[in-house]
C-alpha atoms as a PDB file:
ATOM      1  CA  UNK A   1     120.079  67.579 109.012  1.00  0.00           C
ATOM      2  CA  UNK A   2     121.028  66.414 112.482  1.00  0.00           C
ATOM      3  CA  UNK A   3     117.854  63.626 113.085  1.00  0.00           C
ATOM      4  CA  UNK A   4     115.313  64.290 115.744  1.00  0.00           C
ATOM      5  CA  UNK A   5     114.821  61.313 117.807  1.00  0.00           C
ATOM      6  CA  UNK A   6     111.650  60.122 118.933  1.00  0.00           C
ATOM      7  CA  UNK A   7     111.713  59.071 122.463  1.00  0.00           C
ATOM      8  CA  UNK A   8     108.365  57.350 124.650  1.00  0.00           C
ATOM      9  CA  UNK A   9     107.482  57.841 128.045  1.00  0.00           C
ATOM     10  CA  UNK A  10     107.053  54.365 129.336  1.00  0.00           C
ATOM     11  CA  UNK A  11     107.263  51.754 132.065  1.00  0.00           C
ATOM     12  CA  UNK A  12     104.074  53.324 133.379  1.00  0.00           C
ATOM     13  CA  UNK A  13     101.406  50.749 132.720  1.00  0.00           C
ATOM     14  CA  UNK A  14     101.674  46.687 132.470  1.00  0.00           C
ATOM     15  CA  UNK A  15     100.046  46.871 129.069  1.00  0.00           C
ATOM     16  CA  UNK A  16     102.430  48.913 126.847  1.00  0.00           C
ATOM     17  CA  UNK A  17     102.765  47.583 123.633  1.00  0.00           C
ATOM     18  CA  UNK A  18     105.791  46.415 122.492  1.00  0.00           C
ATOM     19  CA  UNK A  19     105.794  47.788 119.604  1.00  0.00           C
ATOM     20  CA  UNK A  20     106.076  50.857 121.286  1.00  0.00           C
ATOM     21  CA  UNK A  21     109.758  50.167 121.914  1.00  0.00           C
ATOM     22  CA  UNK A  22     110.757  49.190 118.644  1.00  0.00           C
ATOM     23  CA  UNK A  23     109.779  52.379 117.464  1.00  0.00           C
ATOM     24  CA  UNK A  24     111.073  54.625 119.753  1.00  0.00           C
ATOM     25  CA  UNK A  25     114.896  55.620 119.551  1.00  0.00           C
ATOM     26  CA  UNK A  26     114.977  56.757 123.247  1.00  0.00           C
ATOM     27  CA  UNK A  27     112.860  55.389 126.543  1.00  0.00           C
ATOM     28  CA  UNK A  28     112.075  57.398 129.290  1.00  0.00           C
ATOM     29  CA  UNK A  29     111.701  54.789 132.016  1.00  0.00           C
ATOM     30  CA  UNK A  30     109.142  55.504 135.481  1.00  0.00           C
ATOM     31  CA  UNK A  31     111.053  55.117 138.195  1.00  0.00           C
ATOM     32  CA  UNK A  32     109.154  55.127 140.808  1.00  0.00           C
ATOM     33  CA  UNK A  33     107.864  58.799 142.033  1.00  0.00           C
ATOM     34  CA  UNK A  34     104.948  58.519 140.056  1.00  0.00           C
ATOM     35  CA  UNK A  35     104.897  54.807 138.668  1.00  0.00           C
ATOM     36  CA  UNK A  36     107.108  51.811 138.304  1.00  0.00           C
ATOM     37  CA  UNK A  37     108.930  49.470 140.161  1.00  0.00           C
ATOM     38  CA  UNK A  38     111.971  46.905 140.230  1.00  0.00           C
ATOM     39  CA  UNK A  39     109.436  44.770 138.179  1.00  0.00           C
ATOM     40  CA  UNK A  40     108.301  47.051 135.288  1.00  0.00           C
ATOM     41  CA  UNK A  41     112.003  48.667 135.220  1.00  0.00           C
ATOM     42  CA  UNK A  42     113.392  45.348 134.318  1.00  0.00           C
ATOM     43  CA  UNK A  43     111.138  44.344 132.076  1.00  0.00           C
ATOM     44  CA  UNK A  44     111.100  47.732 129.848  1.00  0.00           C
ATOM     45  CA  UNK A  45     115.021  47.567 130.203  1.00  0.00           C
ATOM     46  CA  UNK A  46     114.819  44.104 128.902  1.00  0.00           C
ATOM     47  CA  UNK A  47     113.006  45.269 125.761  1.00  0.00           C
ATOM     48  CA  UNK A  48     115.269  48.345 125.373  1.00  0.00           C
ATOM     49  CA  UNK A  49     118.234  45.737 125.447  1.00  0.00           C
ATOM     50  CA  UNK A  50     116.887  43.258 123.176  1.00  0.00           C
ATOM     51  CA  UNK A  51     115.387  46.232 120.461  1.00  0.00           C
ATOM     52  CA  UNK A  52     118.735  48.345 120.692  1.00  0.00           C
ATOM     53  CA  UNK A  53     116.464  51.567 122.378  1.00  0.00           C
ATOM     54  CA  UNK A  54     118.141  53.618 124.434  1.00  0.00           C
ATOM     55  CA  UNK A  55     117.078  54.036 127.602  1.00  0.00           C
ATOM     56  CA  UNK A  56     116.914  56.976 130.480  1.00  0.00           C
ATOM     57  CA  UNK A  57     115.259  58.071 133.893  1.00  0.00           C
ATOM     58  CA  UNK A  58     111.956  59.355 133.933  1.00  0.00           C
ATOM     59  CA  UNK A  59     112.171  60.394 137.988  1.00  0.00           C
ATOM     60  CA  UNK A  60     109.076  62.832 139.394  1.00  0.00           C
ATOM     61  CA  UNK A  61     107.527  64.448 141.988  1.00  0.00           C
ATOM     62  CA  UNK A  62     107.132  61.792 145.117  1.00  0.00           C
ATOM     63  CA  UNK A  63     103.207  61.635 144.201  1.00  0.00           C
ATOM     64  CA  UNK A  64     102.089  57.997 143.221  1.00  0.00           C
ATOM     65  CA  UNK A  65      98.332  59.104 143.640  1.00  0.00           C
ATOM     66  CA  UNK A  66      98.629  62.215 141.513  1.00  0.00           C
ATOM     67  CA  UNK A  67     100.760  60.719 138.962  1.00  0.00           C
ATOM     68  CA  UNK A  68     103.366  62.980 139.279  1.00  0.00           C
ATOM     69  CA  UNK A  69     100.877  65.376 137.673  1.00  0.00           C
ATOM     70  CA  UNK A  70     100.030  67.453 140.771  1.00  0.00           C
ATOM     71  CA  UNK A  71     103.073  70.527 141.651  1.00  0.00           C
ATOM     72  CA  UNK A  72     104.375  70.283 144.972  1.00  0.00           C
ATOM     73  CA  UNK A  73     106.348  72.347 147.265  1.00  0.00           C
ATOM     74  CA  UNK A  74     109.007  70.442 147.626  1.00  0.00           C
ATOM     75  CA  UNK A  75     112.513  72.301 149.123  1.00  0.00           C
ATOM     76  CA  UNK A  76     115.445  71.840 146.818  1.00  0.00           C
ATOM     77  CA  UNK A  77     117.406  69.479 149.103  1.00  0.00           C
ATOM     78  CA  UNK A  78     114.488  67.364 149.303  1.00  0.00           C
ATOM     79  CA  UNK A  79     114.456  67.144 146.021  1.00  0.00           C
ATOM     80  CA  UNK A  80     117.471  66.638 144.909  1.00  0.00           C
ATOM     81  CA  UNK A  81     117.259  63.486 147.340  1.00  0.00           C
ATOM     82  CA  UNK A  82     114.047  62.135 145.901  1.00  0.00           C
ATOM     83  CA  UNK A  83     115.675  62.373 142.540  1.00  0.00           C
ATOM     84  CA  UNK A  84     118.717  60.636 143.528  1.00  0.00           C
ATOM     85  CA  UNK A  85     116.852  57.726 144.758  1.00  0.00           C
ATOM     86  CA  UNK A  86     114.515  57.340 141.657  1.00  0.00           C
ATOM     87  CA  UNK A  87     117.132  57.475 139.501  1.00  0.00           C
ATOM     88  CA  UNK A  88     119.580  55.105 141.440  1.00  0.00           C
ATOM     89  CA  UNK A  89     117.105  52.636 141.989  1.00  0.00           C
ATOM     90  CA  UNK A  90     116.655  52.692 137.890  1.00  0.00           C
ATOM     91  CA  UNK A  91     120.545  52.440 137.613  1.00  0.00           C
ATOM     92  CA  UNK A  92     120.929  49.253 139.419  1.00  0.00           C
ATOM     93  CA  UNK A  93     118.120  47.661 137.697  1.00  0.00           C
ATOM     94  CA  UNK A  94     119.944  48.411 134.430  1.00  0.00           C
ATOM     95  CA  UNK A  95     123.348  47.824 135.419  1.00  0.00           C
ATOM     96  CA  UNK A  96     122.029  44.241 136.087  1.00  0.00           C
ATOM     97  CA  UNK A  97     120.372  44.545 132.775  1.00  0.00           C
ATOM     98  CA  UNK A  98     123.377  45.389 130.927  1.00  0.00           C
ATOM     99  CA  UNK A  99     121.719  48.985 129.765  1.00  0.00           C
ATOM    100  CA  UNK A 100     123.248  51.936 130.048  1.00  0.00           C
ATOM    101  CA  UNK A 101     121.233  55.054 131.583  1.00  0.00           C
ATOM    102  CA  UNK A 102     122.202  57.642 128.712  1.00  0.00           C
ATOM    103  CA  UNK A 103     119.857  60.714 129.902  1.00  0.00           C
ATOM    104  CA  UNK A 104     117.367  61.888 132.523  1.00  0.00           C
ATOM    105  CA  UNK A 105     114.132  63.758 131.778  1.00  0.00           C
ATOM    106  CA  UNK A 106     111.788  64.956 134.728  1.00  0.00           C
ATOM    107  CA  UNK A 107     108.190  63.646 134.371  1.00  0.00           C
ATOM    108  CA  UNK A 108     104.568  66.017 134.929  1.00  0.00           C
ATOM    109  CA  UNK A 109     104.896  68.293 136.873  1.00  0.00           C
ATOM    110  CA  UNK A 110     108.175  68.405 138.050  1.00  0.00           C
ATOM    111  CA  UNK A 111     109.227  68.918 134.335  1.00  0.00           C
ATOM    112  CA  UNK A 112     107.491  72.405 133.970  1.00  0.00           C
ATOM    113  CA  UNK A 113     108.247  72.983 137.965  1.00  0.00           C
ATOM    114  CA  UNK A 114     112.103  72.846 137.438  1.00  0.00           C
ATOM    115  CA  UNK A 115     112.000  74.298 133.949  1.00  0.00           C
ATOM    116  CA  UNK A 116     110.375  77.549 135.572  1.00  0.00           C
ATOM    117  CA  UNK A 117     112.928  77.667 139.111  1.00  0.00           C
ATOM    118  CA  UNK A 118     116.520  77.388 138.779  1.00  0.00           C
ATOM    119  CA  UNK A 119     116.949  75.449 142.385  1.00  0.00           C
ATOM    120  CA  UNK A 120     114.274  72.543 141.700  1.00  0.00           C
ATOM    121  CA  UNK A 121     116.187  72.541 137.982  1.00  0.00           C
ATOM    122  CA  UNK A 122     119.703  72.460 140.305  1.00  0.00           C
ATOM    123  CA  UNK A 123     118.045  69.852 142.266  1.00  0.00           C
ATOM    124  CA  UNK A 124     117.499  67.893 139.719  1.00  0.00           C
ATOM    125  CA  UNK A 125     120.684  67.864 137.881  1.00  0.00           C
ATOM    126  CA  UNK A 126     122.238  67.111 141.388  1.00  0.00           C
ATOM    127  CA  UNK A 127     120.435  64.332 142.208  1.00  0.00           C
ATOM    128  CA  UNK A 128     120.571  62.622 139.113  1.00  0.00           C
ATOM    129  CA  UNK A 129     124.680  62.830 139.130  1.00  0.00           C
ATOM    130  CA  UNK A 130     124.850  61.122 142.069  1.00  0.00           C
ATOM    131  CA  UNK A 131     123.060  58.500 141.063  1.00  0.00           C
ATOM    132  CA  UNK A 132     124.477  57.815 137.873  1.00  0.00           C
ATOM    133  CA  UNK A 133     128.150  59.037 138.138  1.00  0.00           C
ATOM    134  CA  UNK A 134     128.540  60.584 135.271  1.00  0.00           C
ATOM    135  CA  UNK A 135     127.906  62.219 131.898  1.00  0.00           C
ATOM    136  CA  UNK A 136     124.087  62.392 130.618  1.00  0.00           C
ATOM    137  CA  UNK A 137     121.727  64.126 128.592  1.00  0.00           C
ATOM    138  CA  UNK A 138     119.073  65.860 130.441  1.00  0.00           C
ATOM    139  CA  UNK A 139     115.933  66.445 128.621  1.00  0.00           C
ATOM    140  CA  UNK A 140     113.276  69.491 128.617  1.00  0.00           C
ATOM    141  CA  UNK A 141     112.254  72.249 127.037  1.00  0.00           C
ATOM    142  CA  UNK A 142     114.550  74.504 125.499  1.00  0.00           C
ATOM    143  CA  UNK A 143     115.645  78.173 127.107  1.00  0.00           C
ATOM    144  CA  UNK A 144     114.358  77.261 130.824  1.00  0.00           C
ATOM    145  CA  UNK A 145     116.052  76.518 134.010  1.00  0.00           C
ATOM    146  CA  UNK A 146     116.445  73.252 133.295  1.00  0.00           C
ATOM    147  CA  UNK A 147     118.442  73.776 130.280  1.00  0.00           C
ATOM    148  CA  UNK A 148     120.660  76.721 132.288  1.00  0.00           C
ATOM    149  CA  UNK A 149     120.879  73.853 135.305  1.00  0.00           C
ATOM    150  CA  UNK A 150     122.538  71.592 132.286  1.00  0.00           C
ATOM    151  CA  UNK A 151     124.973  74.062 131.108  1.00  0.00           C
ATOM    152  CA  UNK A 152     126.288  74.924 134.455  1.00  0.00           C
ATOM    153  CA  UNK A 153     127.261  71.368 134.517  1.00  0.00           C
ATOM    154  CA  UNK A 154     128.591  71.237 131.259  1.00  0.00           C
ATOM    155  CA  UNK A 155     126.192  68.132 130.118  1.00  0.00           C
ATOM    156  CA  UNK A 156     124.569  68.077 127.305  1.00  0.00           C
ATOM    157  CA  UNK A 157     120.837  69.329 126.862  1.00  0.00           C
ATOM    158  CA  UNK A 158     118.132  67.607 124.280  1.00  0.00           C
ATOM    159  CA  UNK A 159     115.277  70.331 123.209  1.00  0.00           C
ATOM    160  CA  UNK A 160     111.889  68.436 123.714  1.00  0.00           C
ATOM    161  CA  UNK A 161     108.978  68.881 121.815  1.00  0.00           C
ATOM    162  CA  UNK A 162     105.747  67.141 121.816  1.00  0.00           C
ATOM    163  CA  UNK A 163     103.876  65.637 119.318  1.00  0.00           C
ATOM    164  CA  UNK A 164     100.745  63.998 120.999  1.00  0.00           C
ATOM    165  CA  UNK A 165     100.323  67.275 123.231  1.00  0.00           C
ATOM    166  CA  UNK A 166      98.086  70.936 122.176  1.00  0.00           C
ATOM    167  CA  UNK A 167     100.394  73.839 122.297  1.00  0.00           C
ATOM    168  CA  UNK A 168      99.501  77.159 123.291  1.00  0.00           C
ATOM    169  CA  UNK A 169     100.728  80.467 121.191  1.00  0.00           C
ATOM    170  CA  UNK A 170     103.366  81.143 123.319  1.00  0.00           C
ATOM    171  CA  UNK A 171     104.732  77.697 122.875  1.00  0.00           C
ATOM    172  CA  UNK A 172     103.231  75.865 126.514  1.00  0.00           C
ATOM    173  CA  UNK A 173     101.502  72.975 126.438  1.00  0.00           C
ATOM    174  CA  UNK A 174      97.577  72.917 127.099  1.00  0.00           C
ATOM    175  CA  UNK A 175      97.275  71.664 130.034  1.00  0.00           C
ATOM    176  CA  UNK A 176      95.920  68.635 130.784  1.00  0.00           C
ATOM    177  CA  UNK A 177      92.108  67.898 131.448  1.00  0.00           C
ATOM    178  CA  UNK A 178      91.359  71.326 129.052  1.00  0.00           C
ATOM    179  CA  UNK A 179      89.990  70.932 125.741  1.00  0.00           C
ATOM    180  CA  UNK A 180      92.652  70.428 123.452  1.00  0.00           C
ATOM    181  CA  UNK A 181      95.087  69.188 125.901  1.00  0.00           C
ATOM    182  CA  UNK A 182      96.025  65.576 123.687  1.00  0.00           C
ATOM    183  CA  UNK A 183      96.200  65.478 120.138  1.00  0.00           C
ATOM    184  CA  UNK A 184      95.312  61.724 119.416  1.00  0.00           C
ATOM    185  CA  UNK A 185      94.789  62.255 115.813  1.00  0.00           C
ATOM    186  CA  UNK A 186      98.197  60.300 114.235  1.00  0.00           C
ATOM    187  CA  UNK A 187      97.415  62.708 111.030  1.00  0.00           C
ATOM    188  CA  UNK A 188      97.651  65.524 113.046  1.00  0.00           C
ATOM    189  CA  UNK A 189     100.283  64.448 115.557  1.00  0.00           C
ATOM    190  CA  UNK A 190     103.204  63.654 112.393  1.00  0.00           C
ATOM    191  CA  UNK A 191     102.368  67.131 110.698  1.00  0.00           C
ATOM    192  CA  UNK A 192     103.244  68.440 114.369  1.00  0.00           C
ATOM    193  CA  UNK A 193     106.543  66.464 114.364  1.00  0.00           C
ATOM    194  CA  UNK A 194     106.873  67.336 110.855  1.00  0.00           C
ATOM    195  CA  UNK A 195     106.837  70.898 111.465  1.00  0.00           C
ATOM    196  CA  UNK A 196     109.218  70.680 114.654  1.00  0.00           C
ATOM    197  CA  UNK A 197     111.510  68.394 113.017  1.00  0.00           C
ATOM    198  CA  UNK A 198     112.144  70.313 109.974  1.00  0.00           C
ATOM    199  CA  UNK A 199     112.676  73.919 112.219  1.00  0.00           C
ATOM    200  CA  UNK A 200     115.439  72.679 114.304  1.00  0.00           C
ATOM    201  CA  UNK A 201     114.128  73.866 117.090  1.00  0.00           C
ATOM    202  CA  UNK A 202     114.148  70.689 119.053  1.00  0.00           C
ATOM    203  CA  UNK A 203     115.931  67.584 119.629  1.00  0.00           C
ATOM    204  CA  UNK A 204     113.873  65.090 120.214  1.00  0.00           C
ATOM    205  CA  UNK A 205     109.600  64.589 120.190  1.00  0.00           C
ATOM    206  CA  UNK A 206     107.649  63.042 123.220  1.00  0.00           C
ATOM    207  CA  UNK A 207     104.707  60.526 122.556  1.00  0.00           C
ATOM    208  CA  UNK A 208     102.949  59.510 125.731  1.00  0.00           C
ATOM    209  CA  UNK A 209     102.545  55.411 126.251  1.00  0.00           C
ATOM    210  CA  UNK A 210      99.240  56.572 127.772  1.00  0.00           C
ATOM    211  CA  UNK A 211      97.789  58.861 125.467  1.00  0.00           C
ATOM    212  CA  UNK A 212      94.747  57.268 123.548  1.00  0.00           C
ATOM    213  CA  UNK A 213      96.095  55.233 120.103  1.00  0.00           C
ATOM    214  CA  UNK A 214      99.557  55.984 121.262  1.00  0.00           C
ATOM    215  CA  UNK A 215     101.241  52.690 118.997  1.00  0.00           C
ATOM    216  CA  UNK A 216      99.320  54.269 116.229  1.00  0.00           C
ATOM    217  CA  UNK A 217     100.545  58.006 117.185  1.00  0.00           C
ATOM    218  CA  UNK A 218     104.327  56.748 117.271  1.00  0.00           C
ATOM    219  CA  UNK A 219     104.452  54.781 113.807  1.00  0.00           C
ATOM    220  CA  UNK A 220     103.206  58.189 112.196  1.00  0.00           C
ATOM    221  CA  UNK A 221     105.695  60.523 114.352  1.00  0.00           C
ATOM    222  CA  UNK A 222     108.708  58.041 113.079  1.00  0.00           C
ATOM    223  CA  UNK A 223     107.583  57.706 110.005  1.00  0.00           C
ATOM    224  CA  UNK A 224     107.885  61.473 109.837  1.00  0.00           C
ATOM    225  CA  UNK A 225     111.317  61.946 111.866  1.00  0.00           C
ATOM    226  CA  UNK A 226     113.137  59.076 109.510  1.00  0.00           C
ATOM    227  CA  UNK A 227     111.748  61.009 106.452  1.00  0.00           C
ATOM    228  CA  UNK A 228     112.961  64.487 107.865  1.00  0.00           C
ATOM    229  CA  UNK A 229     116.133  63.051 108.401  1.00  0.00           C
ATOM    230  CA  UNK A 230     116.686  61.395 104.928  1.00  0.00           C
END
């Protein structure tokens, strides 16, 4: 079985425990639309460099105050430029790091924005290839725009699930501030990656840095993923 890799959305909050890192395989590093700065980039990429992690962009919405967590009408072109700069800032912060940028994922609600229109998902894709110059991975869910924006550039696309998130029957994710929205119950977040892991339908499984008992969340979820993948 091909392993599914546990990645972290980080670089959000000062507090983040290390620990974090060392058990994520991938990092998806705030760069700035919705949190993070020159300061908290360096130091997660630090961590990523010293653990072996692999790090990538987590670029969003322009929307500091909302989190990125808030949709906004945004035009493509405007966009694509907000993505570009995210991203680019994050790229010269590792570059001086000595990290490589291996993927970009969108953040909130510019994730499920692009993954629903083809030009925000275009946008995206755009933007981030300028800034980084080359191959990635782009991250999201699978069958959506954003995997379609992926193909038409001929990079590669990781299949997200989520472990620390309720899912609705048709497969979206409750969303947040509605009962059932985080699942912060490490029992029931593994048997979630668990059952992902073991139906190949994704490629990698999200655990939020923020979500309540995350360190505790993500030492179940690998536990699960390394044992799915012996």
């Amino acid at each position: 079985m091909v392993p599914c890799l546990l990645n972290i959305d980080a670089g959000e909050y000062p507090d983040e425990p290390e620990a974090l890192f060392e058990l994520a395989h991938l990092v998806s590093i705030a760069c700035g639309g919705h949190a993070g700065d020159v300061a908290s980039m360096g130091r997660v990429l630090a961590l990523c460099k010293r653990l072996g992690t692999r790090a990538g962009a987590h670029p969003s919405f322009a929307d500091r105050e909302g989190f990125g967590r808030r949709a906004l009408e945004v035009p493509p072109a405007e966009l694509e430029q907000s993505v570009f700069e995210q991203v680019q800032t994050l790229a010269e912060v590792a570059a001086r790091a000595g990290v490589p940028i291996g993927y970009v994922k969108p953040h909130g609600a510019l994730y499920h924005a692009a993954d629903r229109d083809d030009a925000l998902a275009a946008a995206v894709v755009r933007g981030s290839a300028r800034a980084l110059g080359g191959p990635f991975h782009l991250v999201g869910p699978a069958g959506g725009a954003l995997a379609r924006a992926a193909e038409a550039r001929s990079l590669p696309f990781a299949r997200e699930g989520f472990a620390d998130r309720g899912v609705r029957p048709d497969g979206s994710l409750v969303p947040r501030g509605s009962p059932g929205a985080l699942v912060t119950d490490p029992a029931i977040a593994a048997a979630r990656a668990r059952e992902l892991a073991r139906s190949g339908s994704v490629d990698t499984i999200c655990v939020h840095a923020d979500t309540p008992g995350s360190l505790a969340i993500a030492r179940a979820v690998r536990e699960e993923l390394d044992a799915a993948a012996r």
